[in-house]
PDB file of N, CA and C in Angstrom:
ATOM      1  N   UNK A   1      12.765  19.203   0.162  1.00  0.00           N
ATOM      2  CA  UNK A   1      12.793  17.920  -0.512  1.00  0.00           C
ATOM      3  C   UNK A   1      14.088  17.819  -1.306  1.00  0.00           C
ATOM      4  N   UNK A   2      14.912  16.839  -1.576  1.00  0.00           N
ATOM      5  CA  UNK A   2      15.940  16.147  -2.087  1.00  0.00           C
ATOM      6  C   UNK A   2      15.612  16.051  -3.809  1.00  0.00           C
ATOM      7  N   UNK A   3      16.592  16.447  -4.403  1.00  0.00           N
ATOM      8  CA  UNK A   3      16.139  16.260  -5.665  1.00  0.00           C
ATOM      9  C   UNK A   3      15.822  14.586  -6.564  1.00  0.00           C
ATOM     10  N   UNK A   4      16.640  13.697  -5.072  1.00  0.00           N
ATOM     11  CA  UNK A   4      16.315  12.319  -5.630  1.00  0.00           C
ATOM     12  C   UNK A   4      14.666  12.115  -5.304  1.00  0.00           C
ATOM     13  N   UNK A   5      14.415  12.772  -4.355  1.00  0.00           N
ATOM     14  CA  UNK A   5      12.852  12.486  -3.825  1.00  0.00           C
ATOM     15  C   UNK A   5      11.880  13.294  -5.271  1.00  0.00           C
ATOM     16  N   UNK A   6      12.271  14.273  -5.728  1.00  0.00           N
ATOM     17  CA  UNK A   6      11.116  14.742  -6.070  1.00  0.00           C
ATOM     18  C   UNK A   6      10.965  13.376  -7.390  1.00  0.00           C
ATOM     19  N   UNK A   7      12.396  13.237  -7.889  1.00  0.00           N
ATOM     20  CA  UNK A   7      13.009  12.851  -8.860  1.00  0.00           C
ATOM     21  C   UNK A   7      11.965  11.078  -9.180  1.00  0.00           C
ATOM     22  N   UNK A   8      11.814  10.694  -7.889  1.00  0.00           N
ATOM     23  CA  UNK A   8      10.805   9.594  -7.685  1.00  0.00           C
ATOM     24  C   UNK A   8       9.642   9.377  -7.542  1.00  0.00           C
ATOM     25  N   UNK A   9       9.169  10.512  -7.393  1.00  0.00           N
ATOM     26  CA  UNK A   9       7.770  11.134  -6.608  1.00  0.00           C
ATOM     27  C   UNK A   9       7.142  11.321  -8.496  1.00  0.00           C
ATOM     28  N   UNK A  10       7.596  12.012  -8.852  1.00  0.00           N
ATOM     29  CA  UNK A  10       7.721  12.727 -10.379  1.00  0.00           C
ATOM     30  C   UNK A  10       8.297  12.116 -10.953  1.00  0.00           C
ATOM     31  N   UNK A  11       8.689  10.613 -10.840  1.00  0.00           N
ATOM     32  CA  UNK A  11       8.875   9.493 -12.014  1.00  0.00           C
ATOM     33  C   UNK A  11       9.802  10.602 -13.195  1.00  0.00           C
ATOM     34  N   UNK A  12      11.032  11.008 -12.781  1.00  0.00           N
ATOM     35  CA  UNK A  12      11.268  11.661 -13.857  1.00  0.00           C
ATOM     36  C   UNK A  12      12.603  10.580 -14.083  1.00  0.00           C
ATOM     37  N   UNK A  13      13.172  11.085 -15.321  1.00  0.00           N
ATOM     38  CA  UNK A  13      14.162  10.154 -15.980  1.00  0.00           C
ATOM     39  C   UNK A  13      15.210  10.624 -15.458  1.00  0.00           C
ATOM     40  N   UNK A  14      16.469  10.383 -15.508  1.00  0.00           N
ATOM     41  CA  UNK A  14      17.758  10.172 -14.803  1.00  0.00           C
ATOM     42  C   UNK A  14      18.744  10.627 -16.223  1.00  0.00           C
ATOM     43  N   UNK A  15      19.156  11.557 -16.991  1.00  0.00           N
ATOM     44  CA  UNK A  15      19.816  11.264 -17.988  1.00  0.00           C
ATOM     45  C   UNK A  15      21.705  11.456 -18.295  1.00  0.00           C
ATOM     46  N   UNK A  16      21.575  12.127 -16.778  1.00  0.00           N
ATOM     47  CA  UNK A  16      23.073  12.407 -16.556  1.00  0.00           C
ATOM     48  C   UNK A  16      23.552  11.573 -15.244  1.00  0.00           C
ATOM     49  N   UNK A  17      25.022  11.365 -15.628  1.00  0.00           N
ATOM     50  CA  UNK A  17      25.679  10.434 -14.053  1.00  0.00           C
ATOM     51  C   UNK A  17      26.332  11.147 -13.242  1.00  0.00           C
ATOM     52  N   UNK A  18      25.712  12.035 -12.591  1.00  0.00           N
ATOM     53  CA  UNK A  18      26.712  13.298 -11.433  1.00  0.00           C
ATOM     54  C   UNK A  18      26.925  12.805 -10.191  1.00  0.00           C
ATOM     55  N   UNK A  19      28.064  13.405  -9.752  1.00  0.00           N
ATOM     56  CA  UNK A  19      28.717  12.626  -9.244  1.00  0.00           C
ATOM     57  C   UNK A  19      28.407  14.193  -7.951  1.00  0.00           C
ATOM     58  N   UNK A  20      27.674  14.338  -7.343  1.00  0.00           N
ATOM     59  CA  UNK A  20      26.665  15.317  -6.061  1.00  0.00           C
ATOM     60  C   UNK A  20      26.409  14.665  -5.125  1.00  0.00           C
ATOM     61  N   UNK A  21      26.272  15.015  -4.228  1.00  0.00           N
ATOM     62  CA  UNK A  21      25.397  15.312  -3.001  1.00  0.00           C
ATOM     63  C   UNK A  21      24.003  15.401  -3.353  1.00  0.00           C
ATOM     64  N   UNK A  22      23.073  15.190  -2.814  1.00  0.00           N
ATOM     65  CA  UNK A  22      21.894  15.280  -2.840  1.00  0.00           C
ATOM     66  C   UNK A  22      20.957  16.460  -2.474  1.00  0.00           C
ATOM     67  N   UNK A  23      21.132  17.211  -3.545  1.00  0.00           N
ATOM     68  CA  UNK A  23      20.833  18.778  -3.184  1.00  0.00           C
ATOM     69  C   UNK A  23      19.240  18.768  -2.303  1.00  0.00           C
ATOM     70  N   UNK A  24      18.908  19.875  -1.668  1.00  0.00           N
ATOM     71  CA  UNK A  24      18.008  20.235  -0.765  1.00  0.00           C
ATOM     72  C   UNK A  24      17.055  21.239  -2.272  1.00  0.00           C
ATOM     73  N   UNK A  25      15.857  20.783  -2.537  1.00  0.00           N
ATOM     74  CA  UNK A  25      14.843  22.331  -3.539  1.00  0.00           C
ATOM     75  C   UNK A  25      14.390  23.134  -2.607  1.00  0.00           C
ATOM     76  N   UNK A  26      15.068  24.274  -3.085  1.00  0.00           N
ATOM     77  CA  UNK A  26      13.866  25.683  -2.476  1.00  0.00           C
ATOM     78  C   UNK A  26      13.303  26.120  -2.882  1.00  0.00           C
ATOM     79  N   UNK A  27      13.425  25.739  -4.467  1.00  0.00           N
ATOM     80  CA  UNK A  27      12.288  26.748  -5.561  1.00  0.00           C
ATOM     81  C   UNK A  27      12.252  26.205  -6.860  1.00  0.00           C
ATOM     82  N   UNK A  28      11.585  26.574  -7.734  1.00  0.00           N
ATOM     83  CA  UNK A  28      11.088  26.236  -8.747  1.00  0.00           C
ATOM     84  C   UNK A  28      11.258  27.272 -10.162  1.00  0.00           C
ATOM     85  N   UNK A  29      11.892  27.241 -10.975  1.00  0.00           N
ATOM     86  CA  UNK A  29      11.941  28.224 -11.946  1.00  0.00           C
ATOM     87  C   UNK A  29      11.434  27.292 -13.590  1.00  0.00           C
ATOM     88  N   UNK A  30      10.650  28.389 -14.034  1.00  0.00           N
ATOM     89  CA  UNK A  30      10.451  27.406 -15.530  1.00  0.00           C
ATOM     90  C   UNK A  30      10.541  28.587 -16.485  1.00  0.00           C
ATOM     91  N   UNK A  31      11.797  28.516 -17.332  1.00  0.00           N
ATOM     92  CA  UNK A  31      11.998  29.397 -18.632  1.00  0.00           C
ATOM     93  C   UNK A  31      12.615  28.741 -19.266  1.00  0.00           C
ATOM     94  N   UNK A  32      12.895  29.307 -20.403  1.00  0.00           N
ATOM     95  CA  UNK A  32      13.546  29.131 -21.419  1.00  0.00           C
ATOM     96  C   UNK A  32      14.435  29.343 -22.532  1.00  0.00           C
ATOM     97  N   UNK A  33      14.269  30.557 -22.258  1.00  0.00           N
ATOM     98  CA  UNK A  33      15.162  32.102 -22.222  1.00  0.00           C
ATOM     99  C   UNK A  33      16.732  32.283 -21.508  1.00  0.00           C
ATOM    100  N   UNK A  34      17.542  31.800 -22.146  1.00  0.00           N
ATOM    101  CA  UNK A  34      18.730  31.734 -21.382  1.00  0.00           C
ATOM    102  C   UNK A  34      19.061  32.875 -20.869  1.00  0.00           C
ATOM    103  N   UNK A  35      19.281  33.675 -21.296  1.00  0.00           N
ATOM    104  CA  UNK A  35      20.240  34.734 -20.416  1.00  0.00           C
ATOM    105  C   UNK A  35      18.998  35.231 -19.468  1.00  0.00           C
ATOM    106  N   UNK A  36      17.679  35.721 -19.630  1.00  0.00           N
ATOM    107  CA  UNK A  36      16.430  35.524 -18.858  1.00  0.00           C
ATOM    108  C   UNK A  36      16.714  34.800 -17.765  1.00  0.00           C
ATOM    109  N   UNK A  37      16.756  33.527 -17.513  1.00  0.00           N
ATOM    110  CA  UNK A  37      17.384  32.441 -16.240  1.00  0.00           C
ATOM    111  C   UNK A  37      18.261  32.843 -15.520  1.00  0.00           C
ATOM    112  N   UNK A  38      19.605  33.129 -16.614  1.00  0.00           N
ATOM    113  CA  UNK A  38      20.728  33.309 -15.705  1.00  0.00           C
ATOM    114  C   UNK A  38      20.309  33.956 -15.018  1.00  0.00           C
ATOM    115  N   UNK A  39      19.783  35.178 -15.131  1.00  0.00           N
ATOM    116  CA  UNK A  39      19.141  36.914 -14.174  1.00  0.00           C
ATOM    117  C   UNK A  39      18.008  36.267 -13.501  1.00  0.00           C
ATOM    118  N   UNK A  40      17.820  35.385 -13.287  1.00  0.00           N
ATOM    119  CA  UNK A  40      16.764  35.155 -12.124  1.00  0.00           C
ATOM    120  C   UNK A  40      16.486  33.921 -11.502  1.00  0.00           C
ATOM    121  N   UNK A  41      16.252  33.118 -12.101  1.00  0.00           N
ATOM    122  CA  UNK A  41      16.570  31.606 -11.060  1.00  0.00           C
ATOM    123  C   UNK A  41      17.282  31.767 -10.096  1.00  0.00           C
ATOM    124  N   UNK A  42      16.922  31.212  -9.135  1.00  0.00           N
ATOM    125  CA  UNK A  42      18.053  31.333  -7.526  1.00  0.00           C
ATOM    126  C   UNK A  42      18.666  29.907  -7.140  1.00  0.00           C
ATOM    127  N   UNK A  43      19.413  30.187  -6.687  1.00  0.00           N
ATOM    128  CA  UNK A  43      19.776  28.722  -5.877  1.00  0.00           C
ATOM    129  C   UNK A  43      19.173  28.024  -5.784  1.00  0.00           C
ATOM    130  N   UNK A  44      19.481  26.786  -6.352  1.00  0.00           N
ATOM    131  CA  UNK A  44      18.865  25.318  -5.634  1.00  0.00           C
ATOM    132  C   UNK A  44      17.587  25.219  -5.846  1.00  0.00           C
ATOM    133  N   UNK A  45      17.053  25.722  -7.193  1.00  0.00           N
ATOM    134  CA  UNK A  45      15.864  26.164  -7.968  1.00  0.00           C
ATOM    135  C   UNK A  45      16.143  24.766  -8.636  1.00  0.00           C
ATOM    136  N   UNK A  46      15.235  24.036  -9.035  1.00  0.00           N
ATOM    137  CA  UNK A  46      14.395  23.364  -9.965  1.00  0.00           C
ATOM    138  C   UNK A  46      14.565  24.022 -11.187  1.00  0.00           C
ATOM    139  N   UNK A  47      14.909  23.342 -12.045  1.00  0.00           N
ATOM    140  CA  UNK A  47      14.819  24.867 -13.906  1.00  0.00           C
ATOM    141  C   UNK A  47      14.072  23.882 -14.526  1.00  0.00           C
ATOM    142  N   UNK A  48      12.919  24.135 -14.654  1.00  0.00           N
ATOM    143  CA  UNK A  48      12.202  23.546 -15.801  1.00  0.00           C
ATOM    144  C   UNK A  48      12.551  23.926 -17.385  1.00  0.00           C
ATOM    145  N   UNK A  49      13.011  23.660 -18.190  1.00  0.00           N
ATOM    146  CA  UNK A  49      12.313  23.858 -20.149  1.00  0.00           C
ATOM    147  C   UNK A  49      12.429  23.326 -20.772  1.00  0.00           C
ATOM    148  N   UNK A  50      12.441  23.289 -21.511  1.00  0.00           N
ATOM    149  CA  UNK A  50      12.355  22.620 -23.106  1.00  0.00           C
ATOM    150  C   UNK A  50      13.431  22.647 -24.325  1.00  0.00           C
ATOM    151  N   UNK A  51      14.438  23.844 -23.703  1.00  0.00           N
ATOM    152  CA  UNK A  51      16.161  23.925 -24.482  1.00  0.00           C
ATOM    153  C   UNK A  51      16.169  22.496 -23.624  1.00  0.00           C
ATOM    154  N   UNK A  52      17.758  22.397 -24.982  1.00  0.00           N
ATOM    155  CA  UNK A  52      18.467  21.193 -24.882  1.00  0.00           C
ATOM    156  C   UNK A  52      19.575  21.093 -25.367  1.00  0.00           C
ATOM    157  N   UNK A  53      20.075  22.788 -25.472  1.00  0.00           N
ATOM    158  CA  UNK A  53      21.469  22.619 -26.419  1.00  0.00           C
ATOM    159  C   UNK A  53      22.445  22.741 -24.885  1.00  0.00           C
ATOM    160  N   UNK A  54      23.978  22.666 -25.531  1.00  0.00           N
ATOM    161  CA  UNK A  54      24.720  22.754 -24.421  1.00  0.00           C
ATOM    162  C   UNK A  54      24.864  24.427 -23.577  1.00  0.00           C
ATOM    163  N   UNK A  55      23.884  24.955 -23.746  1.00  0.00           N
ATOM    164  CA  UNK A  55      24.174  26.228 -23.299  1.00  0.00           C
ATOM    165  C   UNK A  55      23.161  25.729 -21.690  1.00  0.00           C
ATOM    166  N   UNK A  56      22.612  25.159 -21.728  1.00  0.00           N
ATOM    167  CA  UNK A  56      21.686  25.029 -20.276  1.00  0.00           C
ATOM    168  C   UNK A  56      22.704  24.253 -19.072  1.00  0.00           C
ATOM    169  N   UNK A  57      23.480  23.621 -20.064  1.00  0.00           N
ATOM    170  CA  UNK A  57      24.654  22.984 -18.816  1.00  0.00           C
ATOM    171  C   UNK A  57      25.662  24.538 -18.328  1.00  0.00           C
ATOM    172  N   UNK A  58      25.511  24.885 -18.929  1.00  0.00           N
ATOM    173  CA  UNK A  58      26.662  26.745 -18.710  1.00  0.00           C
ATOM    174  C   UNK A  58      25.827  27.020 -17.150  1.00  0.00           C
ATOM    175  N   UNK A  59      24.291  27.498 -18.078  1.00  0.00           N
ATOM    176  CA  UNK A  59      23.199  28.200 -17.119  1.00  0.00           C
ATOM    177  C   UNK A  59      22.824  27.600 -15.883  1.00  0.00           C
ATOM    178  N   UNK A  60      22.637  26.415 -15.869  1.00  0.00           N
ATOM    179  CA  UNK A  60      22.474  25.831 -14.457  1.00  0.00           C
ATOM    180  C   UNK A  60      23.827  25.461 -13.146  1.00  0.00           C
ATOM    181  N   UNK A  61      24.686  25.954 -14.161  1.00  0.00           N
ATOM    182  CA  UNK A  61      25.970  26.141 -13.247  1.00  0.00           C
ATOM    183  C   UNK A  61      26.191  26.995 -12.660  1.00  0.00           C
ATOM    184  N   UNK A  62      25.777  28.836 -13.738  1.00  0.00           N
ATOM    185  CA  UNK A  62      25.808  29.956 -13.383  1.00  0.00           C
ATOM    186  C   UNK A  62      24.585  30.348 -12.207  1.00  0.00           C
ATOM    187  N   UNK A  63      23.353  29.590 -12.713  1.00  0.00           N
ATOM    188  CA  UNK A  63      22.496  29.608 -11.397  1.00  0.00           C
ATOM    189  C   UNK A  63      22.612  29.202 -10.364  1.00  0.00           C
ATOM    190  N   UNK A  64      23.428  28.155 -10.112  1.00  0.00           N
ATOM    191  CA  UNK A  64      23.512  27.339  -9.162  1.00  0.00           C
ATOM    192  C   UNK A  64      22.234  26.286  -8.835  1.00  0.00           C
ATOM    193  N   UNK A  65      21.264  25.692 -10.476  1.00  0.00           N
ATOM    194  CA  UNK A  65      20.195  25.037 -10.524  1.00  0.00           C
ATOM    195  C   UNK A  65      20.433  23.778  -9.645  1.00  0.00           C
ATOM    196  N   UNK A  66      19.682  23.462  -9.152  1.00  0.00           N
ATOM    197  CA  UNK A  66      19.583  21.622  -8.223  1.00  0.00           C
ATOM    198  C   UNK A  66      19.741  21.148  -9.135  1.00  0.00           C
ATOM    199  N   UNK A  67      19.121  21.105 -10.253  1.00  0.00           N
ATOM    200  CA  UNK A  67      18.983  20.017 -11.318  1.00  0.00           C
ATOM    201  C   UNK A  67      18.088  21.210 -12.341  1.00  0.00           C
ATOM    202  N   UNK A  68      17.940  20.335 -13.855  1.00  0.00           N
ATOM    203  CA  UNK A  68      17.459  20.692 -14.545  1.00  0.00           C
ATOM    204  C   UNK A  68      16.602  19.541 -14.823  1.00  0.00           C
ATOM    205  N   UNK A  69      15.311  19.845 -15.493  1.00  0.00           N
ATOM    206  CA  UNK A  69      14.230  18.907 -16.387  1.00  0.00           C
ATOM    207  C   UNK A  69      14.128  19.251 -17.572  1.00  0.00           C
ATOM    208  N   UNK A  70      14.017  18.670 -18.108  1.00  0.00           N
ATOM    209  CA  UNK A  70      13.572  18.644 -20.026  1.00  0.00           C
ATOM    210  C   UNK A  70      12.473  18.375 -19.896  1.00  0.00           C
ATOM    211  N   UNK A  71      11.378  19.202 -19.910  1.00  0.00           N
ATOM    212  CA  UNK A  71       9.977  18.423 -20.381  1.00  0.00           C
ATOM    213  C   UNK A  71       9.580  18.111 -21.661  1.00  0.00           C
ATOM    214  N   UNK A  72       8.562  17.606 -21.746  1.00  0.00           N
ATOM    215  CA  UNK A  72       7.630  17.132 -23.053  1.00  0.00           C
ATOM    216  C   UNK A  72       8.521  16.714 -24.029  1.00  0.00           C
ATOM    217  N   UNK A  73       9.727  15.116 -23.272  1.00  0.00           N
ATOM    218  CA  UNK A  73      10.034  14.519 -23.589  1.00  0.00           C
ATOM    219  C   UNK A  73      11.357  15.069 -25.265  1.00  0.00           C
ATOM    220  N   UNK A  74      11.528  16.222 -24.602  1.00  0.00           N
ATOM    221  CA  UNK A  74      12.752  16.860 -25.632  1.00  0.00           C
ATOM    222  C   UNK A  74      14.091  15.675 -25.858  1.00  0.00           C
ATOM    223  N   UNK A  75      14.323  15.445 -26.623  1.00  0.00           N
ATOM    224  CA  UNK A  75      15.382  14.786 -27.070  1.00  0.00           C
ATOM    225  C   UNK A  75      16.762  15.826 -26.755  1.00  0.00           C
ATOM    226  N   UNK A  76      17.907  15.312 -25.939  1.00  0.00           N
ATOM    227  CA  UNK A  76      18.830  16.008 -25.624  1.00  0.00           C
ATOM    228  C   UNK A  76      19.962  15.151 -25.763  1.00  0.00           C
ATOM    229  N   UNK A  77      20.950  15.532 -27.139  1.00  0.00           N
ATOM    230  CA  UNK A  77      22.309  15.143 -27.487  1.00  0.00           C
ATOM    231  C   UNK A  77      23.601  14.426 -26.527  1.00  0.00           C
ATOM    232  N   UNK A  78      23.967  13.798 -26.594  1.00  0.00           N
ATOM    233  CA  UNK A  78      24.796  12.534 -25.500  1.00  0.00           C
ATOM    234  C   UNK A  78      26.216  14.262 -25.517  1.00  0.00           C
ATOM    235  N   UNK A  79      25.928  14.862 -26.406  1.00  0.00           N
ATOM    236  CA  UNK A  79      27.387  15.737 -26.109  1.00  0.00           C
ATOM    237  C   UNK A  79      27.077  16.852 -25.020  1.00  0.00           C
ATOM    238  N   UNK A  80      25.443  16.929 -24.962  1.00  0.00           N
ATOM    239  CA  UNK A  80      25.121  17.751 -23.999  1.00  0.00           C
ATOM    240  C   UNK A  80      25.487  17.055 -22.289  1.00  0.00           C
ATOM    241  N   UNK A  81      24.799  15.930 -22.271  1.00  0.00           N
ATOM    242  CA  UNK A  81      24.573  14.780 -21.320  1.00  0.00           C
ATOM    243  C   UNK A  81      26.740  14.589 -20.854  1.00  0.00           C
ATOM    244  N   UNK A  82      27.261  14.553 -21.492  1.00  0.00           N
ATOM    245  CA  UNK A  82      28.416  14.683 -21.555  1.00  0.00           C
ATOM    246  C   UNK A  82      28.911  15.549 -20.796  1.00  0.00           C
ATOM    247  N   UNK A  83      28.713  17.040 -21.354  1.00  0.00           N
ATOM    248  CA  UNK A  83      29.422  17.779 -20.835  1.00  0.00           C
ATOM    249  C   UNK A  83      28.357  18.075 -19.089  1.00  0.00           C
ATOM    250  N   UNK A  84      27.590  17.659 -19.153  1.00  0.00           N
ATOM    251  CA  UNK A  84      26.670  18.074 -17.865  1.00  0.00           C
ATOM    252  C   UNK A  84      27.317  16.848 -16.637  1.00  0.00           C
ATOM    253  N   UNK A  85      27.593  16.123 -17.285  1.00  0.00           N
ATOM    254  CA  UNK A  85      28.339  14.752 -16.277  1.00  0.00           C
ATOM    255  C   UNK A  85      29.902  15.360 -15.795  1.00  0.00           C
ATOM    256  N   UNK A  86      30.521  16.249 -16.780  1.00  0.00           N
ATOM    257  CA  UNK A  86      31.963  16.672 -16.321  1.00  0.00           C
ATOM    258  C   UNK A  86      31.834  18.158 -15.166  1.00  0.00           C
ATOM    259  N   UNK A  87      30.570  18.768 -15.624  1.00  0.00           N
ATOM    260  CA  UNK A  87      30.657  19.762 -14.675  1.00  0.00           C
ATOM    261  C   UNK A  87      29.183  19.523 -13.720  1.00  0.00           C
ATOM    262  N   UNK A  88      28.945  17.996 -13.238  1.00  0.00           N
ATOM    263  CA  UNK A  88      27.965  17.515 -12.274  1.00  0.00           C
ATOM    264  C   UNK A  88      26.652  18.828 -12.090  1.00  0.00           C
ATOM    265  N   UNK A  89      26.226  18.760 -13.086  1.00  0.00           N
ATOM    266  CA  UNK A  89      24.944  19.313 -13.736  1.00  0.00           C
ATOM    267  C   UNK A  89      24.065  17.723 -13.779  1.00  0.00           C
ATOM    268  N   UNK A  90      23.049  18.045 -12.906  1.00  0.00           N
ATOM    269  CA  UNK A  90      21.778  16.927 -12.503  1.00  0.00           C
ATOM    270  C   UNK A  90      20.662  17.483 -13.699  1.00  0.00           C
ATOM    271  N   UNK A  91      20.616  16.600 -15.013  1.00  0.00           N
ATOM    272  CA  UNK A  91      19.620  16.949 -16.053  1.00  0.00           C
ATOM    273  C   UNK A  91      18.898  15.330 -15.899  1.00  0.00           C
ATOM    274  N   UNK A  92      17.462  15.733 -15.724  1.00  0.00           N
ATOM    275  CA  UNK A  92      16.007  14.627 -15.842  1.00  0.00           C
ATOM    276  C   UNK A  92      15.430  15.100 -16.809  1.00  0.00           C
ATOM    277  N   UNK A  93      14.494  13.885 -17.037  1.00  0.00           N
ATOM    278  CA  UNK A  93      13.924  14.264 -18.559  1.00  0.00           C
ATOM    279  C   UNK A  93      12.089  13.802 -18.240  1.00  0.00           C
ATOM    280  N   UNK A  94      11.384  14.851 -18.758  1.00  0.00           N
ATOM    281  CA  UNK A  94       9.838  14.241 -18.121  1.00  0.00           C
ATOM    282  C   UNK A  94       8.980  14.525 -19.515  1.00  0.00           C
ATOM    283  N   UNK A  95       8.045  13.992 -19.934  1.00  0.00           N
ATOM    284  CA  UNK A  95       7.001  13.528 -20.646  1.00  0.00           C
ATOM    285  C   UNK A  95       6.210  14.912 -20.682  1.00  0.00           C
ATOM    286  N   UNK A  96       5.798  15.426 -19.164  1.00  0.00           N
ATOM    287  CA  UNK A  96       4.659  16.571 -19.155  1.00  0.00           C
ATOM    288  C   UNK A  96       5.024  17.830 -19.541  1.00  0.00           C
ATOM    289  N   UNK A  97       4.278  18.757 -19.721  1.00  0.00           N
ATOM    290  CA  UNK A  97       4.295  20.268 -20.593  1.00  0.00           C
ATOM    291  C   UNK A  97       5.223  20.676 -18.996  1.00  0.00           C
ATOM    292  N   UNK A  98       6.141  21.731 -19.356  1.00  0.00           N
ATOM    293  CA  UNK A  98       6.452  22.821 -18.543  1.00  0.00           C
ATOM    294  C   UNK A  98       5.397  23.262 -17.234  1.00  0.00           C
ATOM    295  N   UNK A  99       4.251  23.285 -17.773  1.00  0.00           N
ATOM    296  CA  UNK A  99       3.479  23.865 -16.688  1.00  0.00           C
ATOM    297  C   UNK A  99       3.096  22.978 -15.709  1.00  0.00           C
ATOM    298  N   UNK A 100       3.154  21.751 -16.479  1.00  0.00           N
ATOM    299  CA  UNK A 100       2.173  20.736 -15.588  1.00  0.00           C
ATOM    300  C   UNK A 100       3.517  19.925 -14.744  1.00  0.00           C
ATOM    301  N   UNK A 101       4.869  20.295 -15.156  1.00  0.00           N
ATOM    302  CA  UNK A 101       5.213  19.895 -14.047  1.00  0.00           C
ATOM    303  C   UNK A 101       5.642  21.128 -13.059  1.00  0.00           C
ATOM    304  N   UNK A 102       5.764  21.876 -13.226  1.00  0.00           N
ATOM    305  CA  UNK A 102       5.692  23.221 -12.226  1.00  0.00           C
ATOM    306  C   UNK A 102       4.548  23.014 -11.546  1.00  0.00           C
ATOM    307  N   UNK A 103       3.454  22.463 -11.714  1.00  0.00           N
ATOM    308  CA  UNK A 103       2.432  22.392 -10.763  1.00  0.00           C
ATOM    309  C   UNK A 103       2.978  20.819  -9.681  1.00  0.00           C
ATOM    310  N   UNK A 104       3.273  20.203 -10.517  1.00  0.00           N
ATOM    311  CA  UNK A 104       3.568  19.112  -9.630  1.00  0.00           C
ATOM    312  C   UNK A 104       4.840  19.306  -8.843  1.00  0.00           C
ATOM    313  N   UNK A 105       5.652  19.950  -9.160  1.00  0.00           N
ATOM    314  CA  UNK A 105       6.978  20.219  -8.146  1.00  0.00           C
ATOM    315  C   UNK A 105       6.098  20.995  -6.813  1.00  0.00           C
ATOM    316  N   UNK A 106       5.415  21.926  -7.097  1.00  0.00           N
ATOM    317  CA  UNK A 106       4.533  22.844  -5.879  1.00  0.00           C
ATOM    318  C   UNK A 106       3.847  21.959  -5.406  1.00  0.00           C
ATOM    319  N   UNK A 107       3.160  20.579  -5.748  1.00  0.00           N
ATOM    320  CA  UNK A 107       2.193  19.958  -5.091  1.00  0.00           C
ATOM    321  C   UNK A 107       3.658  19.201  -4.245  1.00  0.00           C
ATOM    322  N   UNK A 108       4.875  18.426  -4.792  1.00  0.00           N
ATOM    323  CA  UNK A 108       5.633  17.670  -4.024  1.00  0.00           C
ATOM    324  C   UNK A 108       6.345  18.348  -3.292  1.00  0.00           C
ATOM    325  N   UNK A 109       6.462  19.422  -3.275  1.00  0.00           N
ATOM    326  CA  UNK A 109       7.373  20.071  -2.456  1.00  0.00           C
ATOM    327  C   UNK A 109       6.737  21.117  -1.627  1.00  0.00           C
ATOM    328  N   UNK A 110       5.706  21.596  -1.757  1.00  0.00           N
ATOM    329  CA  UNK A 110       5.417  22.741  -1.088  1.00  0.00           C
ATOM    330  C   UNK A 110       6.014  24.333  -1.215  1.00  0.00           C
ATOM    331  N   UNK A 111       6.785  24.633  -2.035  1.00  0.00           N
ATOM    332  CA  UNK A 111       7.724  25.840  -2.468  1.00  0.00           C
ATOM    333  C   UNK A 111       6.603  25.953  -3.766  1.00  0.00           C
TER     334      UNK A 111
END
């Protein structure tokens, strides 16, 4: 699945303007724990959490994340959103707990 598909499917918010391709998900990662992530998220992983400082735009670069989500509606700084638009880092923003959308990425995607 396309990260614009899940992205619609999962009504999630849009909060950065990247300028990508339409990545392919193979997986799903939910932490929160930065340097934790870096060491394990894989490619083209989904990163679910709840940080919101500019260190998750670093980490989803170093992972090579599809995109990132903010759940349970975290408020995330226009300097973050900023710098995630210059190095085309795909950050959405969703309403539900961490878990409950990790369940719904597995129900839309099948991974």
């Amino acid at each position: 699945m396309k990260i614009s598909e899940l992205a619609e499917t999962l009504q999630l918010e849009l909060l950065t303007e990247p300028d990508y391709d339409d990545r392919e998900i193979t997986g799903c990662y939910i932490g929160d724990l930065l340097s934790w992530v870096m060491g394990r998220a894989k490619p083209q992983d989904v990163w679910i959490t709840v940080m919101s400082n500019v260190n998750i735009v670093a980490v989803a670069s170093l992972a090579d994340a599809a995109c990132v989500v903010v759940s349970e509606d975290v408020p995330i700084e226009d300097a973050v959103l900023q710098k995630a638009n210059m190095q085309d880092v795909v950050i959405f923003r969703s309403p539900l707990p961490s878990y409950e959308l990790g369940l719904r990425v597995h129900e839309a995607t099948g991974i």
